[in-house]
N, C-alpha and C. Protein backbone atom coordinates (compact mmCIF):
# COMPACT_ATOMS: atom_id res chain seq x y z
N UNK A 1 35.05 -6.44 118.45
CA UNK A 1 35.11 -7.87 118.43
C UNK A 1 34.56 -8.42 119.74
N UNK A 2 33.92 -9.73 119.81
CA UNK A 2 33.03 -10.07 120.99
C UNK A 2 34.13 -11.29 121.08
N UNK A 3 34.64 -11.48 122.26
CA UNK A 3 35.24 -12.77 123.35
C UNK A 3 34.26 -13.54 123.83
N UNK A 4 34.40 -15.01 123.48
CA UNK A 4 33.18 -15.35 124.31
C UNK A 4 34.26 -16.75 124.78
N UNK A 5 33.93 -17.62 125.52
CA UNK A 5 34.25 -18.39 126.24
C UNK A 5 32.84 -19.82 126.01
N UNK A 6 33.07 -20.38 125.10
CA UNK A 6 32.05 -21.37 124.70
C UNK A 6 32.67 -23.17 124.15
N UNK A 7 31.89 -24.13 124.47
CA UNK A 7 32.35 -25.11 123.94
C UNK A 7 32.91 -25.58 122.49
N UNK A 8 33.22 -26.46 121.86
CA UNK A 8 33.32 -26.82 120.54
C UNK A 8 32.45 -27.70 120.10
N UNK A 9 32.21 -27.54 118.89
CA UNK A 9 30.99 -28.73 118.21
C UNK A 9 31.81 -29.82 116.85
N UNK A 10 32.33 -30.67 117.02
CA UNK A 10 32.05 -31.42 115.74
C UNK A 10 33.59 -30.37 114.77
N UNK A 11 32.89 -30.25 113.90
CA UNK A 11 33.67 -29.41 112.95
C UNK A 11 33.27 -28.15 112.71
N UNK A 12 31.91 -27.84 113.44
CA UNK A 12 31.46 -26.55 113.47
C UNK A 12 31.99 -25.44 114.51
N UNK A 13 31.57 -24.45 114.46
CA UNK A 13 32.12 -23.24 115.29
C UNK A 13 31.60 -23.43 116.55
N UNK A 14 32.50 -22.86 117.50
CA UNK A 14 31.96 -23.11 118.97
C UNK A 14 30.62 -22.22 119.03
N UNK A 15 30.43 -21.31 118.57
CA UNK A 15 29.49 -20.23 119.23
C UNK A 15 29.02 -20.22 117.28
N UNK A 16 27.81 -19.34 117.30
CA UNK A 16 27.15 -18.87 116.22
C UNK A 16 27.54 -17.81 115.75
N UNK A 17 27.58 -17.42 114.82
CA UNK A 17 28.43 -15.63 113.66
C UNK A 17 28.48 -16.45 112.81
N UNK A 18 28.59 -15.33 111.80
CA UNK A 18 28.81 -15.26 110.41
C UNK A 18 30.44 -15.84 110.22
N UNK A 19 31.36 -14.38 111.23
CA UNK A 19 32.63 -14.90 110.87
C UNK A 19 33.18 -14.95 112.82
N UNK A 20 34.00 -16.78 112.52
CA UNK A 20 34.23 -16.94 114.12
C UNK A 20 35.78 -17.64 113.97
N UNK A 21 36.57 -17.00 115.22
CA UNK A 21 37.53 -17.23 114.78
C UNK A 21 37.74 -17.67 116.34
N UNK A 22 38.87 -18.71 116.33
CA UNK A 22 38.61 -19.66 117.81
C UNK A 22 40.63 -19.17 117.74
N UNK A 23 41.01 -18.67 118.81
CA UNK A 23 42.44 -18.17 118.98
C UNK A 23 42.75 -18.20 120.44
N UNK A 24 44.02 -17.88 120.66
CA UNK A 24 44.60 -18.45 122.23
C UNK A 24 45.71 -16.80 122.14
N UNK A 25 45.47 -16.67 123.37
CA UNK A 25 46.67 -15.74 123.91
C UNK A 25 47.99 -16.02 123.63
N UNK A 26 48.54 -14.56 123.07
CA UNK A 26 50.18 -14.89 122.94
C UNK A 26 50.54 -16.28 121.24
N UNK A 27 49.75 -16.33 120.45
CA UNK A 27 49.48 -16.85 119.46
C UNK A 27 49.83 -15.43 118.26
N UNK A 28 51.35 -15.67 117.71
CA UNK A 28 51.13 -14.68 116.63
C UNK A 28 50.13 -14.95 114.93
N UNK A 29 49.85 -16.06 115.17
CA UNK A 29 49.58 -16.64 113.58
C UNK A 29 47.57 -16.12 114.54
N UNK A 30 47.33 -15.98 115.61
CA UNK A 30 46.29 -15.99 115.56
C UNK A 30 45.82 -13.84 115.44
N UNK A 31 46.82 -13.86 116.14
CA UNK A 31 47.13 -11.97 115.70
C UNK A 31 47.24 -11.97 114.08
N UNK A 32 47.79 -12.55 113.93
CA UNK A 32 47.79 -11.90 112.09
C UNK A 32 46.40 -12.61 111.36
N UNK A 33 45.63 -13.35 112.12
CA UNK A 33 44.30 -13.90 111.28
C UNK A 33 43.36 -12.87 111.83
N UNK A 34 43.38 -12.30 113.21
CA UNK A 34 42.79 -11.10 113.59
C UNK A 34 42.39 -9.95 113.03
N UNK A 35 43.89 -9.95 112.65
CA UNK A 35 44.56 -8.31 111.96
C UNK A 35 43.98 -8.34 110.38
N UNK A 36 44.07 -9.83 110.08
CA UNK A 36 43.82 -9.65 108.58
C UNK A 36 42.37 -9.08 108.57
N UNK A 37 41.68 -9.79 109.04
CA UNK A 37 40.03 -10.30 109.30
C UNK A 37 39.96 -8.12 109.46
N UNK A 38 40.43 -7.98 110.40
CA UNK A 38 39.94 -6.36 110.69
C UNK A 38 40.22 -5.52 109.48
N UNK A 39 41.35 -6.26 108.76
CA UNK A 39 42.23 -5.42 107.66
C UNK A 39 40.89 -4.98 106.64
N UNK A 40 40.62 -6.38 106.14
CA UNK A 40 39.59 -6.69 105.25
C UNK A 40 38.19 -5.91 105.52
N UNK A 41 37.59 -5.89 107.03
CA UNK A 41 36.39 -5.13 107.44
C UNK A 41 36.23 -3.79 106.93
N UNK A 42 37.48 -3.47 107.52
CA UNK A 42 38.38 -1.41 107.14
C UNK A 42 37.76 -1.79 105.51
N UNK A 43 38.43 -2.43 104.90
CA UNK A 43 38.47 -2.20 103.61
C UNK A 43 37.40 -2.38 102.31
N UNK A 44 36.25 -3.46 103.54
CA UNK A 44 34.75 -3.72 102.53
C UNK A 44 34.26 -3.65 103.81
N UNK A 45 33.72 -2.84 104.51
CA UNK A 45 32.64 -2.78 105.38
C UNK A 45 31.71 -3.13 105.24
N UNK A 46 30.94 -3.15 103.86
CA UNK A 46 29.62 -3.58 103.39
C UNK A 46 29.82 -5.17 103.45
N UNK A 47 30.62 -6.11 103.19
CA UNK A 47 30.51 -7.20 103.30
C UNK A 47 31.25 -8.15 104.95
N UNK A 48 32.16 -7.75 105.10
CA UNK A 48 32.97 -7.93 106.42
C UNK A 48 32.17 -7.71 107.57
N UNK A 49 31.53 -8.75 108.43
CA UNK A 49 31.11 -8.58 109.64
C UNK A 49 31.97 -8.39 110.45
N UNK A 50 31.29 -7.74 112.02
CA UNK A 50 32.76 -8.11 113.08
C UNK A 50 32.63 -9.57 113.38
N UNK A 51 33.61 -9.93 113.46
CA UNK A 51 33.95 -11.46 114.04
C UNK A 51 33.48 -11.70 115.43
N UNK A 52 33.17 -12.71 115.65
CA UNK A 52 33.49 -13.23 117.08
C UNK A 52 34.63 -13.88 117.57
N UNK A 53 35.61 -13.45 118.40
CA UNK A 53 36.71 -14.11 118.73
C UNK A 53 36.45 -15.04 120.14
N UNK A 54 36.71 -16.49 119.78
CA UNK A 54 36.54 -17.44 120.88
C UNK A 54 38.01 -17.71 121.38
N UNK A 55 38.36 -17.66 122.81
CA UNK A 55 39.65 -18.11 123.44
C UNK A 55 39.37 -19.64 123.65
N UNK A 56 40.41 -20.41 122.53
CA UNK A 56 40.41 -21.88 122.55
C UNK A 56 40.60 -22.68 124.11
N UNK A 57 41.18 -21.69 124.97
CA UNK A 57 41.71 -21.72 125.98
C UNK A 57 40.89 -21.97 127.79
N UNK A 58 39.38 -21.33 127.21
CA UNK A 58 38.51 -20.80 128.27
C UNK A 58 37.92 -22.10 129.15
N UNK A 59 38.01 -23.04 127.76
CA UNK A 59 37.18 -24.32 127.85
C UNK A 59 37.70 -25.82 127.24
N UNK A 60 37.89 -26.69 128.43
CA UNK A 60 38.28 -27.97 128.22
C UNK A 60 38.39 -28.77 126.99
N UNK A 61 37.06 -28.60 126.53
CA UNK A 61 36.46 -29.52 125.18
C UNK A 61 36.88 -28.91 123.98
N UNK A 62 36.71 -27.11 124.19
CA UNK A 62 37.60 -26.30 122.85
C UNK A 62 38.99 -26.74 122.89
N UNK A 63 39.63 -26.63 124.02
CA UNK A 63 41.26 -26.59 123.87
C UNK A 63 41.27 -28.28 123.25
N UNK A 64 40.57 -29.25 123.77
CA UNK A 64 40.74 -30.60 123.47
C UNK A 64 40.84 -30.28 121.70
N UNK A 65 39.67 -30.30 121.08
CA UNK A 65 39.24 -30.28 120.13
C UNK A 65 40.33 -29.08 119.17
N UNK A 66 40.05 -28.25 119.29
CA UNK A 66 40.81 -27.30 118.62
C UNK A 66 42.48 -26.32 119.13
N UNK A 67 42.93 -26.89 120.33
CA UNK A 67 44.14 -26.17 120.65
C UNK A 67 45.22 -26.40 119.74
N UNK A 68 45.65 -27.77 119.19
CA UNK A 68 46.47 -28.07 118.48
C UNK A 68 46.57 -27.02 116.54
N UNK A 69 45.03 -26.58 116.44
CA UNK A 69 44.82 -25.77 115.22
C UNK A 69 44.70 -24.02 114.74
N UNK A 70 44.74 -23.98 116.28
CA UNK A 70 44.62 -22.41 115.83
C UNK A 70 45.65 -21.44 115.32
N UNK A 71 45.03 -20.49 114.98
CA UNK A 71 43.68 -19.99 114.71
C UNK A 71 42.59 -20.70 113.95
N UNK A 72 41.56 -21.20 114.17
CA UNK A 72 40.61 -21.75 113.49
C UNK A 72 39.55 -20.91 113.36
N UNK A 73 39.19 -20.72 111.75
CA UNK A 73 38.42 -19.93 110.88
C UNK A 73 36.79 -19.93 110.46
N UNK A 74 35.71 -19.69 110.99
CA UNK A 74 34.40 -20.27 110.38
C UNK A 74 33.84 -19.04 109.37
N UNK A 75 33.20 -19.78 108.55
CA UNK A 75 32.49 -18.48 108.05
C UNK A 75 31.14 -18.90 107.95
N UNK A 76 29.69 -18.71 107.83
CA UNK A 76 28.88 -19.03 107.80
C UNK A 76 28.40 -20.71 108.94
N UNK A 77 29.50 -21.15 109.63
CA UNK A 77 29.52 -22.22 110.38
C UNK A 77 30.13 -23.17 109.75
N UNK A 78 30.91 -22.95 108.76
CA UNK A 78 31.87 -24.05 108.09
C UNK A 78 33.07 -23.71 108.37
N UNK A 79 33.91 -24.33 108.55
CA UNK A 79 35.50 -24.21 108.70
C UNK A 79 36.22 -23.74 107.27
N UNK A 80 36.84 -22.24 107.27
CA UNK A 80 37.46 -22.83 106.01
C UNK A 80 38.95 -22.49 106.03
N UNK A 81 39.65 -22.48 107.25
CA UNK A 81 40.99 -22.40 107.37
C UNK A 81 41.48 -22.54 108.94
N UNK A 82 42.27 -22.87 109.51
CA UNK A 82 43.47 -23.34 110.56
C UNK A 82 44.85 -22.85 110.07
N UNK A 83 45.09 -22.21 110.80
CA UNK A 83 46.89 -21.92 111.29
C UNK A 83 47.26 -20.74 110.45
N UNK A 84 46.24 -20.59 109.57
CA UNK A 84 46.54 -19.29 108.56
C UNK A 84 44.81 -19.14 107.46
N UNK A 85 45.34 -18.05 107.36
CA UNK A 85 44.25 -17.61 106.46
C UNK A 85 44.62 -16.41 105.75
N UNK A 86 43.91 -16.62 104.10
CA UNK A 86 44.71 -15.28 103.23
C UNK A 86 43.74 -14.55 102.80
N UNK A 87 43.43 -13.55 102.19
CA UNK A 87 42.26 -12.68 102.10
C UNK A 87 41.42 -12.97 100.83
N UNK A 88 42.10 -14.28 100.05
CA UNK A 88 41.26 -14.51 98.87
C UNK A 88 40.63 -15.58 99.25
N UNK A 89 41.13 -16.33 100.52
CA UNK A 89 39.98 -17.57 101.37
C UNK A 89 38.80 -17.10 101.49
N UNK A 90 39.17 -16.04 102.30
CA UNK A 90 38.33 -15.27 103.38
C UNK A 90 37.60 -14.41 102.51
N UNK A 91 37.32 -13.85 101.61
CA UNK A 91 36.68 -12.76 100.75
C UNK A 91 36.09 -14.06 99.96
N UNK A 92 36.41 -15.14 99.34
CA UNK A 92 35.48 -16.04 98.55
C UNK A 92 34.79 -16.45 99.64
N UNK A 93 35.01 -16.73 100.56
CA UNK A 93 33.77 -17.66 101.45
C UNK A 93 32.92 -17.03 101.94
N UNK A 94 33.11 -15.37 101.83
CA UNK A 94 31.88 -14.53 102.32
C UNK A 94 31.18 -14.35 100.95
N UNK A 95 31.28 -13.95 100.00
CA UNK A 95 30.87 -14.12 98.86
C UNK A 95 30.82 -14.83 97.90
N UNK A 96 31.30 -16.07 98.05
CA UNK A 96 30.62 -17.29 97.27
C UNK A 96 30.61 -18.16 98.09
N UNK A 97 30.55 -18.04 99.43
CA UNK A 97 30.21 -19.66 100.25
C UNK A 97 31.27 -20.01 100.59
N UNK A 98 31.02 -20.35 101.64
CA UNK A 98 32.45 -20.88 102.17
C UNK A 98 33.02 -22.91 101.90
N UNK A 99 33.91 -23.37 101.64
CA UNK A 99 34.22 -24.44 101.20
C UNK A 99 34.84 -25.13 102.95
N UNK A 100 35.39 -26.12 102.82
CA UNK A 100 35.88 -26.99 103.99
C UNK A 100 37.33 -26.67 102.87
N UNK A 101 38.86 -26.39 104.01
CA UNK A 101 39.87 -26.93 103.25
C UNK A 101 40.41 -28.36 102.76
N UNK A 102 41.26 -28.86 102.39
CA UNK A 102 41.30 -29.74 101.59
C UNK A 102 41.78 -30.62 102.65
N UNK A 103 42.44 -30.53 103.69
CA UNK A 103 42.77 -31.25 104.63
C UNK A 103 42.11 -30.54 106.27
N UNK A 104 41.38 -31.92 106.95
CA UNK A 104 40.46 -31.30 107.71
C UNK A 104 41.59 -31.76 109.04
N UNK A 105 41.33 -31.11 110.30
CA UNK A 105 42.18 -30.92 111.47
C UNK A 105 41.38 -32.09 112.28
């Protein structure tokens, strides 16, 4: 998994990947979106990229923007989950596109 330390955009992902996940230290809901995300890789390698993990924390404008939501979820550069994520989100949005959830942060 790559750490990067980057701003926030809008509703898009701070940094560019396939799958980006914006999390803070000492965050268990962001460990279990981690864990899932790796769970899922182990288990379809052929479709599961590694993630990029962004620390919401590194940077002013991320923590502004997104501290109150994490773990926050991108897949293709769309958002499609905050505070949790389940593996039938996350497995449809790599393979059929990813959606915005129904309530945006």
């Amino acid at each position: 998994m790559t750490r990067l330390p980057l701003a926030a955009v809008n509703h898009g992902p701070p940094v560019e990947g396939r799958v980006v996940v914006v999390t803070r230290q000492g965050c268990h809901l962001c460990d279990e979106v981690i864990e899932l995300v790796a769970q899922m890789r182990k288990d379809h390698c052929d479709l599961v990229p590694e993630p990029t993990i962004v620390d919401v924390d590194t940077d002013e404008d991320l923590r502004s923007r997104w501290g109150d939501h994490v773990p926050v979820t991108f897949v293709d550069g769309t958002l499609i989950a905050y505070w949790t994520l389940d593996a039938d989100t996350f497995m449809s949005a790599l393979c059929d596109g990813p959606t915005l959830p129904a309530v945006l942060p």
